[in-house]
N, C-alpha and C. Protein backbone atom coordinates (compact mmCIF):
# COMPACT_ATOMS: atom_id res chain seq x y z
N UNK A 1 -39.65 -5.66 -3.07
CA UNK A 1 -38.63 -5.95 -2.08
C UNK A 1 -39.07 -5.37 -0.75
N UNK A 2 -39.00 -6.43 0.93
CA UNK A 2 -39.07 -5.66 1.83
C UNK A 2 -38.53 -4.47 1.54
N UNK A 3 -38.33 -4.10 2.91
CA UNK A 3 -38.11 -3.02 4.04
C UNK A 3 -36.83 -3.89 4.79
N UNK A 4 -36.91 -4.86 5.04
CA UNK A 4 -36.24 -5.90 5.85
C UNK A 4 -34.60 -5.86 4.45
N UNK A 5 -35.15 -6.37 3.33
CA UNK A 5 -34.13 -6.87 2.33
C UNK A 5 -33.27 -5.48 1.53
N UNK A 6 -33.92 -4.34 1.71
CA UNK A 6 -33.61 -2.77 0.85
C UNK A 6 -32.55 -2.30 2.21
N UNK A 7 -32.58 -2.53 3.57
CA UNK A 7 -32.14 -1.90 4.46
C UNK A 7 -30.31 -3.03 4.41
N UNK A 8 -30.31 -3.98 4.12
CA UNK A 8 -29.37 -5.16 3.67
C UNK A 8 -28.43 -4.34 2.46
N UNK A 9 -28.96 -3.81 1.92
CA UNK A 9 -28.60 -3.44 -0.02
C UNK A 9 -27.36 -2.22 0.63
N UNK A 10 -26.28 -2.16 -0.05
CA UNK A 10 -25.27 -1.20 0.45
C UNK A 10 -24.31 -1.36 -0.74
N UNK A 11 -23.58 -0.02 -1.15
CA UNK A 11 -23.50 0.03 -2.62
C UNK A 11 -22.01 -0.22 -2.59
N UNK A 12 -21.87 0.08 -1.56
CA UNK A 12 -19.98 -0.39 -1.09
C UNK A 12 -19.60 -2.17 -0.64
N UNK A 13 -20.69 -2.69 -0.76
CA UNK A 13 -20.74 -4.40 0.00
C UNK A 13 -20.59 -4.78 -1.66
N UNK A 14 -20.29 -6.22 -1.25
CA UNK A 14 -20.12 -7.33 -2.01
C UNK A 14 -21.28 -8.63 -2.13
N UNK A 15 -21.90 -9.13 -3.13
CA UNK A 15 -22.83 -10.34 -2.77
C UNK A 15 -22.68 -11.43 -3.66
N UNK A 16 -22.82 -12.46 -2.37
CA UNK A 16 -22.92 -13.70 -3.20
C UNK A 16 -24.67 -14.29 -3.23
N UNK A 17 -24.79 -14.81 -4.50
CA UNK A 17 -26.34 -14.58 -4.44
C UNK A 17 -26.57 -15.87 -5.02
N UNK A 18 -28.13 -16.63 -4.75
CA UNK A 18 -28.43 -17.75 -5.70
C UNK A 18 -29.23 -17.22 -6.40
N UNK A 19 -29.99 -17.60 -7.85
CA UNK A 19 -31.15 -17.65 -8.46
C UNK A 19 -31.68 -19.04 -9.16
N UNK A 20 -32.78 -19.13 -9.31
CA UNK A 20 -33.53 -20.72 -9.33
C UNK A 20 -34.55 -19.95 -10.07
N UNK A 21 -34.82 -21.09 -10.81
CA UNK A 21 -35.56 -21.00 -12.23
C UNK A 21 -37.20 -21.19 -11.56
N UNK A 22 -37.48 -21.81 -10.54
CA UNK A 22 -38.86 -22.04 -9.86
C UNK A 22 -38.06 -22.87 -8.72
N UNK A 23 -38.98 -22.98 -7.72
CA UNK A 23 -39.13 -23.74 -6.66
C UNK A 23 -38.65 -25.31 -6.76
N UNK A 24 -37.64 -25.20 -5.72
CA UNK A 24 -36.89 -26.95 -6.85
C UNK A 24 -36.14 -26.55 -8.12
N UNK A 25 -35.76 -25.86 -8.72
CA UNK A 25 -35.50 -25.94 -9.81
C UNK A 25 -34.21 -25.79 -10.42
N UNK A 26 -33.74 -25.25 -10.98
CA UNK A 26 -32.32 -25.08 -11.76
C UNK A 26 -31.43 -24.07 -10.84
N UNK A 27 -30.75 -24.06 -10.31
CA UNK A 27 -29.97 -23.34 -9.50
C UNK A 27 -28.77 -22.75 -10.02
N UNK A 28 -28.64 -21.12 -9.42
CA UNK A 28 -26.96 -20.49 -10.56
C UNK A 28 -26.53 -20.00 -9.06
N UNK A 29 -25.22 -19.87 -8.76
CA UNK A 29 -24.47 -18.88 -7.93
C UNK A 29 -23.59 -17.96 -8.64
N UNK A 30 -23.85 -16.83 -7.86
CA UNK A 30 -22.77 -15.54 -8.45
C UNK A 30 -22.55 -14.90 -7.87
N UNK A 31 -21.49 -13.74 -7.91
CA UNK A 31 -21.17 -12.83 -7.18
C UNK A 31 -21.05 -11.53 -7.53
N UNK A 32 -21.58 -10.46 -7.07
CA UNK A 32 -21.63 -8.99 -7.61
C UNK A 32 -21.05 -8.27 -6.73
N UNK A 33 -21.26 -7.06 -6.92
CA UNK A 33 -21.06 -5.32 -6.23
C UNK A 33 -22.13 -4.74 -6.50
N UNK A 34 -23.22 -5.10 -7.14
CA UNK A 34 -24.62 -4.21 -7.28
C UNK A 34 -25.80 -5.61 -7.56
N UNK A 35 -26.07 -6.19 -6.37
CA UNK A 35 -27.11 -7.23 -6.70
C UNK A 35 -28.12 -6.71 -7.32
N UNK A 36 -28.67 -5.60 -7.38
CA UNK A 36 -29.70 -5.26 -8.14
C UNK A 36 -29.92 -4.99 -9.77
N UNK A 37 -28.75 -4.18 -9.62
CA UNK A 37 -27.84 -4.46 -11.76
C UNK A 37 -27.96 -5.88 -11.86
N UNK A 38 -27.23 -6.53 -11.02
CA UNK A 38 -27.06 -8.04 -11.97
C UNK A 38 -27.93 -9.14 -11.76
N UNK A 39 -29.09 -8.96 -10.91
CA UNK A 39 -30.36 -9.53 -11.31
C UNK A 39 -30.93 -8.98 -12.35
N UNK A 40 -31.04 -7.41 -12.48
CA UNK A 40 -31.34 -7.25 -13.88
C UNK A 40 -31.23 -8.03 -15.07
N UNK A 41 -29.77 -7.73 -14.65
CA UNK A 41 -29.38 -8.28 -16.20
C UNK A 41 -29.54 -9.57 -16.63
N UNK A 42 -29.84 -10.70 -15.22
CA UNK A 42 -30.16 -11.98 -16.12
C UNK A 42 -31.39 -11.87 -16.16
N UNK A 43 -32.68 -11.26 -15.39
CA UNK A 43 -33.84 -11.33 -16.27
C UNK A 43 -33.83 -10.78 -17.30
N UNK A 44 -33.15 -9.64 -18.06
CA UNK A 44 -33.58 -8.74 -19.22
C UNK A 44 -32.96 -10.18 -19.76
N UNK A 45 -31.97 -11.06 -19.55
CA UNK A 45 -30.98 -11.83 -20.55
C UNK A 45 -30.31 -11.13 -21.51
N UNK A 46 -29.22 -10.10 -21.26
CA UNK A 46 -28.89 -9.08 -21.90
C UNK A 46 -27.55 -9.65 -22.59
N UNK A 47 -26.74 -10.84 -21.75
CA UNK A 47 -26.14 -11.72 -21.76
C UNK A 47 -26.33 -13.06 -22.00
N UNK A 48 -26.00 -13.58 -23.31
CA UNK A 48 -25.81 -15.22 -23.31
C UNK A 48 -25.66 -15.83 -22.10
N UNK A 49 -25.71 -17.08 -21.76
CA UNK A 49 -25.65 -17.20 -20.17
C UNK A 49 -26.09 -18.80 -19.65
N UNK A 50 -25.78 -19.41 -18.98
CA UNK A 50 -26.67 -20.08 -18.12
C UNK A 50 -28.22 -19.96 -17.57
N UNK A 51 -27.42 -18.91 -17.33
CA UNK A 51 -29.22 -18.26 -16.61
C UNK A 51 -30.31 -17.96 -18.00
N UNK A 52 -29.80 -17.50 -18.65
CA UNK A 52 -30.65 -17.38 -19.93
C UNK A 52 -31.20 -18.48 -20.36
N UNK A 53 -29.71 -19.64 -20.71
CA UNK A 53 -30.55 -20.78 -21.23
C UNK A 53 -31.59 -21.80 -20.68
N UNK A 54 -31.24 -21.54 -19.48
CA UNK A 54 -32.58 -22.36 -18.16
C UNK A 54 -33.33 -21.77 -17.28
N UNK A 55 -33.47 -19.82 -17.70
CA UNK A 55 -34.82 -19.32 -17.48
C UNK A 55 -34.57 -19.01 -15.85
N UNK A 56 -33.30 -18.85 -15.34
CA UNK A 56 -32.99 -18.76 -13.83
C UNK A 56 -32.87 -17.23 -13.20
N UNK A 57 -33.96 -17.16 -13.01
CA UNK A 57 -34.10 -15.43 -12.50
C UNK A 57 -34.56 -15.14 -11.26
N UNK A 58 -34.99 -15.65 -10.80
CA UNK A 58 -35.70 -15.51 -8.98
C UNK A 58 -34.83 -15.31 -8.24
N UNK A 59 -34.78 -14.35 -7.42
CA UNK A 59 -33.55 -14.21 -6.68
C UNK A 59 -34.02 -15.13 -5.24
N UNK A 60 -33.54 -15.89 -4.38
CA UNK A 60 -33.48 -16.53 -3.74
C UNK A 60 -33.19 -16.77 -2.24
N UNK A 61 -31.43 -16.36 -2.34
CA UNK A 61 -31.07 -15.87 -1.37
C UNK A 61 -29.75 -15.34 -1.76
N UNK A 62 -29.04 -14.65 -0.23
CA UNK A 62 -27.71 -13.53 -0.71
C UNK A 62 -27.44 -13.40 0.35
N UNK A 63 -26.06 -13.28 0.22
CA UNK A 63 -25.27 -12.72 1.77
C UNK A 63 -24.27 -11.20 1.08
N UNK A 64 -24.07 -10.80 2.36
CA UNK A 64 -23.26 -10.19 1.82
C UNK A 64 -21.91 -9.95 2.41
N UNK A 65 -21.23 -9.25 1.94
CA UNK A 65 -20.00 -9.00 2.55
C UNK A 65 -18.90 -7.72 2.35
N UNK A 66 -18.16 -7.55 3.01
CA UNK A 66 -17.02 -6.40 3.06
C UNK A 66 -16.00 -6.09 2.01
N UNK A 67 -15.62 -7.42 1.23
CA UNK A 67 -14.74 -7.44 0.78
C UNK A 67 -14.56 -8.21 -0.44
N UNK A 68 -14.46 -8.12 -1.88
CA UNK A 68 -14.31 -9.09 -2.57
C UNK A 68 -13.84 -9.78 -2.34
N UNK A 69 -12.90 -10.34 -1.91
CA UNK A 69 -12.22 -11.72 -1.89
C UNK A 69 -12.59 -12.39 -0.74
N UNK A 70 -13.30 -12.23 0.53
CA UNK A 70 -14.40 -13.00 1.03
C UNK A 70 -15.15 -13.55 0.14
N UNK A 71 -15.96 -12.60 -0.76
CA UNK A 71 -16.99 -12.95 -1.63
C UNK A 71 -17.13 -14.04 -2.48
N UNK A 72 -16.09 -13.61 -3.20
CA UNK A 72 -15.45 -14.47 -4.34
C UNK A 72 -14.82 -15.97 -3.75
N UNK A 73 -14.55 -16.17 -2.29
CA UNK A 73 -14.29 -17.40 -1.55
C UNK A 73 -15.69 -18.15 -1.03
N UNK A 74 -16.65 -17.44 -0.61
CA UNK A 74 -17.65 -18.19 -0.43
C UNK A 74 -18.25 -18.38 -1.14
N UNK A 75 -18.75 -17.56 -2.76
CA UNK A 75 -19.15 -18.31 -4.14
C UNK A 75 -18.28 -19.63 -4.49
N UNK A 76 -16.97 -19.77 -4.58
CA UNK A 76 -16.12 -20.44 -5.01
C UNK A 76 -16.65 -21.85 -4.03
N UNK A 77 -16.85 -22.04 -3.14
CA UNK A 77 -17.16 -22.89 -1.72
C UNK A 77 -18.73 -23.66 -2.38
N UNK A 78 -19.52 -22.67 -1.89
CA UNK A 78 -20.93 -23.11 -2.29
C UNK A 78 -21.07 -23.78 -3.80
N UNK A 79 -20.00 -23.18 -5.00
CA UNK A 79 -20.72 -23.88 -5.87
C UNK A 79 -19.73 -25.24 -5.89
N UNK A 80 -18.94 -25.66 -5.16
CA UNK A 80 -18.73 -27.14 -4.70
C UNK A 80 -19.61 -27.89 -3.90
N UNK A 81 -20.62 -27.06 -3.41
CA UNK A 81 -21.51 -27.80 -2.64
C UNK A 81 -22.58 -28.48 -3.21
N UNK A 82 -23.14 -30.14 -2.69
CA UNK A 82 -23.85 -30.47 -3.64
C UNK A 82 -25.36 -30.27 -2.94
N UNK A 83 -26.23 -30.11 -4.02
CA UNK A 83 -27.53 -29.56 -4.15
C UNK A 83 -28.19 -29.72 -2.93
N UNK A 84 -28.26 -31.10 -2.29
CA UNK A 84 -29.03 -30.60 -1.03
C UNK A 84 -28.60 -29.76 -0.22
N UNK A 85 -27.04 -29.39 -0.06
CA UNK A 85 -26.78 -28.37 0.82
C UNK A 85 -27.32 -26.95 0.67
N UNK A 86 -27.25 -26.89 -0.69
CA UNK A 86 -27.66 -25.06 -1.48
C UNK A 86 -29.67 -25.32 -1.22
N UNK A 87 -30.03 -26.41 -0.75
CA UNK A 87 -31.46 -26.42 -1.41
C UNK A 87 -32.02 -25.88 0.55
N UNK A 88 -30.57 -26.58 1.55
CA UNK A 88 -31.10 -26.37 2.61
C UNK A 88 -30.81 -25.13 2.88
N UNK A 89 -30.21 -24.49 2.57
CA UNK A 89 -29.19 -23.34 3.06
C UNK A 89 -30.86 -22.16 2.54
N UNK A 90 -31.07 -22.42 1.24
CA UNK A 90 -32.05 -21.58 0.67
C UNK A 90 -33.32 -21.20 1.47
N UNK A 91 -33.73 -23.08 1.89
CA UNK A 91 -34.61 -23.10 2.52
C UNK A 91 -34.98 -22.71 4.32
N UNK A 92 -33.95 -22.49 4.73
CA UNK A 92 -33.44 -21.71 6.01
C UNK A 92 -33.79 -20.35 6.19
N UNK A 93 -33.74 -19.83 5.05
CA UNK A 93 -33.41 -18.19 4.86
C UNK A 93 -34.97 -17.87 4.30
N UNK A 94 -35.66 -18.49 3.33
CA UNK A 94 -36.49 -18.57 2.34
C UNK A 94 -37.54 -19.48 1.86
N UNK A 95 -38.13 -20.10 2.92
CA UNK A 95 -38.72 -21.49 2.62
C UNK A 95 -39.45 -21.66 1.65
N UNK A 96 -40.03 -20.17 1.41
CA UNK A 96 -41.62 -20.91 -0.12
C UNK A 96 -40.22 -19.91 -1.36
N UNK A 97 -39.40 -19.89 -1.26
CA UNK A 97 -38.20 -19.63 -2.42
C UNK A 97 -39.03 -18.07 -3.24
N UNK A 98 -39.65 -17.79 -2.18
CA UNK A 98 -40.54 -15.79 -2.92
C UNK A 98 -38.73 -15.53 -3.42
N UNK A 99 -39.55 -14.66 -4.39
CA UNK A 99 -38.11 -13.67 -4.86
C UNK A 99 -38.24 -12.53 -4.06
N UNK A 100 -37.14 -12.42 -3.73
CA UNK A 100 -37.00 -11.26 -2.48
C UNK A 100 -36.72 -10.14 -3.52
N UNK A 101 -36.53 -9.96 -4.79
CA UNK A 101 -36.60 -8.53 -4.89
C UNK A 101 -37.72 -8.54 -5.71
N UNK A 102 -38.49 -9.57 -5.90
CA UNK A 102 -40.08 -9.35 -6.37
C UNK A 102 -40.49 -8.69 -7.33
């Protein structure tokens, strides 16, 4: 992980995050209080899951925010959005889709 992406990380924030199985590939949205626990946990696959069953672990991109229920409104938003929007939004932030916590 940068320097750029660790200075972002704040244990009191909220995140809404994508992960993609490869480049192009299977796309999940979620929302935490510790993006770093819960990327864990879908690579270990510690949990049955989506992400488990289609191998979706790359972290992608993430915002963050103040407040759960911001959070939980812009997850709720995005995953109505259809794929080219999440593919541009990704690609804005992230163009070759590196996993930012690497």
């Amino acid at each position: 992980m940068t320097a750029e992406w660790k200075a972002k990380m704040d244990p009191r924030q909220y995140y809404v995050y994508i992960l993609a199985s490869r480049i192009g590939g299977t796309l999940y949205i979620g929302v935490t209080n510790d993006l770093i626990r819960r990327v864990a946990q879908h690579r270990l696959k510690v949990i049955e899951s989506f992400t488990e069953k289609y191998d979706v672990a790359r972290l992608v991109y993430f915002e963050q925010f103040d407040d759960p229920e911001n959070a939980i409104k812009r997850e709720k938003r995005l995953k109505k959005w259809n794929r080219a929007w999440k593919v541009r939004l990704i690609e804005q932030h992230n163009p070759n889709w590196d996993d930012i916590l690497g």
